[in-house]
C-alpha atoms as a PDB file:
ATOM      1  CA  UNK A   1     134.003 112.190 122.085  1.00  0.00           C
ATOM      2  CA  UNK A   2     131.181 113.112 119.709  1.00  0.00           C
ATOM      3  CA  UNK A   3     128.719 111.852 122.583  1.00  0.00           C
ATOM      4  CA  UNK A   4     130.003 114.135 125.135  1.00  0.00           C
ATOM      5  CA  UNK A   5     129.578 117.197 122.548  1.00  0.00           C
ATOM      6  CA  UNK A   6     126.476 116.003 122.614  1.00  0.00           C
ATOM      7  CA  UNK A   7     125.450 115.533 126.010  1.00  0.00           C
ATOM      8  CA  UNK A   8     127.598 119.138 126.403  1.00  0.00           C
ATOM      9  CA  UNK A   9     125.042 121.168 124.206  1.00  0.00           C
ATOM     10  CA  UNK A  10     122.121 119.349 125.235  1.00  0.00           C
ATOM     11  CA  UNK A  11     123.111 120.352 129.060  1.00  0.00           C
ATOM     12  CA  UNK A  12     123.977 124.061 127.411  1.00  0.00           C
ATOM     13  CA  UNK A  13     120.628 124.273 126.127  1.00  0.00           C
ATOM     14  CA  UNK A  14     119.005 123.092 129.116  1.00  0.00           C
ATOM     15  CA  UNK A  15     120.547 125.906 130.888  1.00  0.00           C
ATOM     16  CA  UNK A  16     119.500 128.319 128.260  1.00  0.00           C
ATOM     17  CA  UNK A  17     115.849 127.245 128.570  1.00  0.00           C
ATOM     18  CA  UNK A  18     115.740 127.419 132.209  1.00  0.00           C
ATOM     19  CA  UNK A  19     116.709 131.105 131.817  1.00  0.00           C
ATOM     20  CA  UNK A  20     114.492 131.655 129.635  1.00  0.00           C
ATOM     21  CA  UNK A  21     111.861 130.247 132.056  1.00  0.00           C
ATOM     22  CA  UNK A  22     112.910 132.405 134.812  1.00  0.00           C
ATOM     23  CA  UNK A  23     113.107 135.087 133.171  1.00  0.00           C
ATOM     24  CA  UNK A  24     109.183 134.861 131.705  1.00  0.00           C
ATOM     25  CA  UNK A  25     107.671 133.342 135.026  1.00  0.00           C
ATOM     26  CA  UNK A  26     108.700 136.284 136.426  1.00  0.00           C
ATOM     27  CA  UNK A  27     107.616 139.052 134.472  1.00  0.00           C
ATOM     28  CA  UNK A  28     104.262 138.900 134.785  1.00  0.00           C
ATOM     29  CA  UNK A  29     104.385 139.210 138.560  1.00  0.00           C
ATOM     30  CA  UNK A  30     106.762 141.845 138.290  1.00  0.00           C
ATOM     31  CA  UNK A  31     104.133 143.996 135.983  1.00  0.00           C
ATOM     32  CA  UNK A  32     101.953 143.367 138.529  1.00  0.00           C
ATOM     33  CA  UNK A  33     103.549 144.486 141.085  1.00  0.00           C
ATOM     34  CA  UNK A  34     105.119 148.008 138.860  1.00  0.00           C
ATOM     35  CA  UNK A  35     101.158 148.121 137.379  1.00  0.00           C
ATOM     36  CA  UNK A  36     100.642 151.549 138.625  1.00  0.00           C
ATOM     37  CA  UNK A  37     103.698 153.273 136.671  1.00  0.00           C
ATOM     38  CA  UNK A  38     104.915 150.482 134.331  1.00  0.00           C
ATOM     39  CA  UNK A  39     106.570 152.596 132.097  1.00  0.00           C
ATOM     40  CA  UNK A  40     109.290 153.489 134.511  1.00  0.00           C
ATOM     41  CA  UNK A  41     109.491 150.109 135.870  1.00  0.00           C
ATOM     42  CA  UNK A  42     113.108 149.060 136.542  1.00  0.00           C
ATOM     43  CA  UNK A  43     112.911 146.401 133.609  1.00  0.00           C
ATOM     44  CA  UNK A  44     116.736 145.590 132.829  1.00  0.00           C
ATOM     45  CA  UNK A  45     117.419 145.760 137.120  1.00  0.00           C
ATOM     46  CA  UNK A  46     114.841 142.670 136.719  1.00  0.00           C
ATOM     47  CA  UNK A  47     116.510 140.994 133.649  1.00  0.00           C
ATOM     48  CA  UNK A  48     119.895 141.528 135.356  1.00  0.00           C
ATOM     49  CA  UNK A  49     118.817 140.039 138.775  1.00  0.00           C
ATOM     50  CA  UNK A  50     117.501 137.199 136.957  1.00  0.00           C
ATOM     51  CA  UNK A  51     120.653 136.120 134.720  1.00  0.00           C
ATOM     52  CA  UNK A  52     123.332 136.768 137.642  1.00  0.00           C
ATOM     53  CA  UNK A  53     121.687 135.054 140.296  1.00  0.00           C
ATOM     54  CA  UNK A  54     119.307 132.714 138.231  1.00  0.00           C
ATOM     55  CA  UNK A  55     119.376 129.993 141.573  1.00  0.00           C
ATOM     56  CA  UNK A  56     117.810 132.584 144.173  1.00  0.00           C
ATOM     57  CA  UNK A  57     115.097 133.446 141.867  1.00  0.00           C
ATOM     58  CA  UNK A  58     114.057 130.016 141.690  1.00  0.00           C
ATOM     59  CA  UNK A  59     113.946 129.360 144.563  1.00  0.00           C
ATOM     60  CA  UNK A  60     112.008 131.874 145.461  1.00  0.00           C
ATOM     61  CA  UNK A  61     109.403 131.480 142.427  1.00  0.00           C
ATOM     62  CA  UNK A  62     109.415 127.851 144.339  1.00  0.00           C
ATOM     63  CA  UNK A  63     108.258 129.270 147.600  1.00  0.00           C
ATOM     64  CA  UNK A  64     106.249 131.263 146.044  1.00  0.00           C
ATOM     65  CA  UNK A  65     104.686 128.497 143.982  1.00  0.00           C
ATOM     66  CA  UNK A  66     104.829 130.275 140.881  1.00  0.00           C
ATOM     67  CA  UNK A  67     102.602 128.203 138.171  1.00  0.00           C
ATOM     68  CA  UNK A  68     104.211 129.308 134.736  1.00  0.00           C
ATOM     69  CA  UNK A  69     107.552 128.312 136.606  1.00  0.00           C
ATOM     70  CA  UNK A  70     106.703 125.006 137.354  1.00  0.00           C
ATOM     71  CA  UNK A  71     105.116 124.383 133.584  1.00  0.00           C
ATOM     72  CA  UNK A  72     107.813 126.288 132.033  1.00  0.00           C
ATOM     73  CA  UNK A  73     110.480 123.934 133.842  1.00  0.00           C
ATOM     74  CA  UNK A  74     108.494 121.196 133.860  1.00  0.00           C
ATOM     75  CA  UNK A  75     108.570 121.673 129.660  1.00  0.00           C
ATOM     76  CA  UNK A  76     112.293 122.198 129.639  1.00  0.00           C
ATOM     77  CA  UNK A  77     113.061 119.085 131.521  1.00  0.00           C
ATOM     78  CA  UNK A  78     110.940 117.001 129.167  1.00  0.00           C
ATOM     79  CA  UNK A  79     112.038 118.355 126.262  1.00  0.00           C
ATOM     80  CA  UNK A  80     115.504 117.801 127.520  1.00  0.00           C
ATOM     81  CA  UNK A  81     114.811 114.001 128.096  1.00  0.00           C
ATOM     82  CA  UNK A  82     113.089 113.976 124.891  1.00  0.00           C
ATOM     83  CA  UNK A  83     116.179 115.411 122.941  1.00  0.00           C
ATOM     84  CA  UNK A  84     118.896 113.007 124.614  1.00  0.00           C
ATOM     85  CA  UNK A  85     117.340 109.501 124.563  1.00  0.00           C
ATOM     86  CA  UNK A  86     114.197 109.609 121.728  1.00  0.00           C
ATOM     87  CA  UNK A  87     116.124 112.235 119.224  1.00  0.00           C
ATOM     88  CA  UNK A  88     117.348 109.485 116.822  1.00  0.00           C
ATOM     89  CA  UNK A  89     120.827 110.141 115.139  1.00  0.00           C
ATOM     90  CA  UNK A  90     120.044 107.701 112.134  1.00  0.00           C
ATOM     91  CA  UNK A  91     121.746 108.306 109.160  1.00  0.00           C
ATOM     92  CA  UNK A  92     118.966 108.921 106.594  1.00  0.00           C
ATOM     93  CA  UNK A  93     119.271 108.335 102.664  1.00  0.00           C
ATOM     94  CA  UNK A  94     121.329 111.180 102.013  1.00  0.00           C
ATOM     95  CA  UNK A  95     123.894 111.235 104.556  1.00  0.00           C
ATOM     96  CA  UNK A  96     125.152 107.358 103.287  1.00  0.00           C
ATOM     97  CA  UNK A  97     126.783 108.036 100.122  1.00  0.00           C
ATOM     98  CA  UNK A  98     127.667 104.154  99.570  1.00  0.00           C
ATOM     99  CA  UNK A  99     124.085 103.086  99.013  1.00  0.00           C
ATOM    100  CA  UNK A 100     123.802 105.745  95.738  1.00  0.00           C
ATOM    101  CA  UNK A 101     125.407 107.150  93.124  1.00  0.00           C
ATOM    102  CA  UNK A 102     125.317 110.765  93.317  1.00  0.00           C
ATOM    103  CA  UNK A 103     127.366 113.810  91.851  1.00  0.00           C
ATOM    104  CA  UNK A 104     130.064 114.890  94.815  1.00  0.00           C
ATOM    105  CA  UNK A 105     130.209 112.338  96.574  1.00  0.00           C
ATOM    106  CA  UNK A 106     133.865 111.219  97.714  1.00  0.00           C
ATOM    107  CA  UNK A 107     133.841 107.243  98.217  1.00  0.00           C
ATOM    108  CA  UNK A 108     135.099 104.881  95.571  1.00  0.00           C
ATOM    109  CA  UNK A 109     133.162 103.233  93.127  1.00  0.00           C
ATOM    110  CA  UNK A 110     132.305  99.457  93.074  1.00  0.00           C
ATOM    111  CA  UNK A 111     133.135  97.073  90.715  1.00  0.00           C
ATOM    112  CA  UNK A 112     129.736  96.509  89.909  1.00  0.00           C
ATOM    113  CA  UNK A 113     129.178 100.241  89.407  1.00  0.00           C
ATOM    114  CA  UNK A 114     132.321 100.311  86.882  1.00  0.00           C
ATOM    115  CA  UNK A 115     132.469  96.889  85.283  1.00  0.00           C
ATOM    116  CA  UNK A 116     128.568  96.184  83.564  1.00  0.00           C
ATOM    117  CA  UNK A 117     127.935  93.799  81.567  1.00  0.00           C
ATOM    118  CA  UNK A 118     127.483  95.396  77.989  1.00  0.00           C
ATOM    119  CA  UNK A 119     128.946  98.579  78.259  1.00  0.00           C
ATOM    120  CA  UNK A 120     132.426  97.315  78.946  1.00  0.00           C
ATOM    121  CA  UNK A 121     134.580  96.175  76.427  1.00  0.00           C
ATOM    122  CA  UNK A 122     137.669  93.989  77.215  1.00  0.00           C
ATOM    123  CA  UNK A 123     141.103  94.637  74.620  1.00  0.00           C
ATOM    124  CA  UNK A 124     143.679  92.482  74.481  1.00  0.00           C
ATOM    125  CA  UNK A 125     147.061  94.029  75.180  1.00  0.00           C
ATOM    126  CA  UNK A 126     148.494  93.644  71.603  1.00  0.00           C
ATOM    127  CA  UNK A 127     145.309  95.528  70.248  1.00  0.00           C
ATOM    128  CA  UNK A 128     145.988  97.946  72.528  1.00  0.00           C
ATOM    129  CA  UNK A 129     149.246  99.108  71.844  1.00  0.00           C
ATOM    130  CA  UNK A 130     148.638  98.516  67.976  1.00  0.00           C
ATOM    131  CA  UNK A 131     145.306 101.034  67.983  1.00  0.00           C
ATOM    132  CA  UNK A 132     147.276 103.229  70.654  1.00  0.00           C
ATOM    133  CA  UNK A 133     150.583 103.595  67.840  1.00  0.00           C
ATOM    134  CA  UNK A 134     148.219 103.900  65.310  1.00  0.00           C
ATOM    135  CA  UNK A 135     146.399 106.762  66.338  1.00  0.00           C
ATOM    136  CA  UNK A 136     150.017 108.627  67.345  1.00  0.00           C
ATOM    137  CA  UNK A 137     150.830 108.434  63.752  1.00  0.00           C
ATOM    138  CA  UNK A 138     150.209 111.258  61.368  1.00  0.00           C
ATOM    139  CA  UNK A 139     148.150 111.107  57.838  1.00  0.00           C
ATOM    140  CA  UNK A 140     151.667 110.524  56.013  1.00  0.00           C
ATOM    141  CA  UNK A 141     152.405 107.205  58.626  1.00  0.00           C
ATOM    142  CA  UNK A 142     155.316 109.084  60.490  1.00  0.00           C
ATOM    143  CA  UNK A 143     155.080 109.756  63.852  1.00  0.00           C
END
C-alpha cells in the first residue's frame, strides 16, 4: 500500500510538472505573438486554455516543434525516472531507533542496555523485604 502512495504522488507530480512545462513553453511565443500591445494581452485566457485542455496544447507545441517543450518534458520525464527507481528510501541513523539510545524514543530497552556489569546490584529477597520494612518504620520503630 505504501508503494502505491508512492507511485500515486510521483505520477501526481509528474502531471504537475508537465503543466508547468506547458504552461512556460508557451509563453514566450505567446509574448511574441501579443509583442505589439503586451500589456493588454489576454494572459489568464492563455493560462486557462492551457490547464483545461493541457493535451491539445501539446500537441500542438509538438507540431510546432517547440524547443523549451521538448527540454522542459524531456527534464520532467527524467526527473520522474530519477525519483521512482534511484531515490533511495533507506532508513538513515536517525529514523532506526533500535541501534541508539536516544531521549523519546518508544522501543524497549535491551538487556544489555539495563543489566551492566557494575552498575547493577543483585539483593536477595530476604534483604529486600528487611531494608523495604525498615525504611516504612518511623524514628520511634512503629510503623
Amino acid at each position: 500500500m505504501k508503494l502505491f502512495g508512492i507511485r500515486l504522488m510521483l505520477t501526481f507530480l509528474l502531471v504537475l510538472l508537465e503543466m508547468i512545462v506547458i504552461n512556460i513553453a508557451g509563453i514566450l511565443p505567446f509574448i511574441a505573438a501579443h509583442k505589439a500591445n503586451i500589456s493588454g494581452a489576454p494572459y489568464m485566457e492563455f493560462i486557462t486554455k492551457n490547464l483545461l485542455h493541457p493535451i491539445e496544447k501539446a500537441k500542438l507545441m509538438i507540431k510546432e516543434k517547440n524547443p523549451l517543450f521538448f527540454l522542459g518534458s524531456g527534464a520532467v520525464v527524467l526527473l520522474t525516472f530519477y525519483a521512482t527507481f534511484f531515490m533511495k528510501g533507506a532508513k538513515g541513523k536517525y529514523q532506526l531507533a533500535d541501534k541508539y539510545g536516544v531521549h523519546g524514543s518508544s522501543r524497549f530497552a535491551h538487556k544489555h542496555e539495563i543489566f551492566k556489569p557494575g552498575e547493577t546490584v543483585g539483593v536477595p529477597v530476604n534483604q529486600l523485604m528487611k531494608d523495604l520494612e525498615a525504611s516504612i518504620l518511623n524514628s520511634k520503630g512503629e510503623m
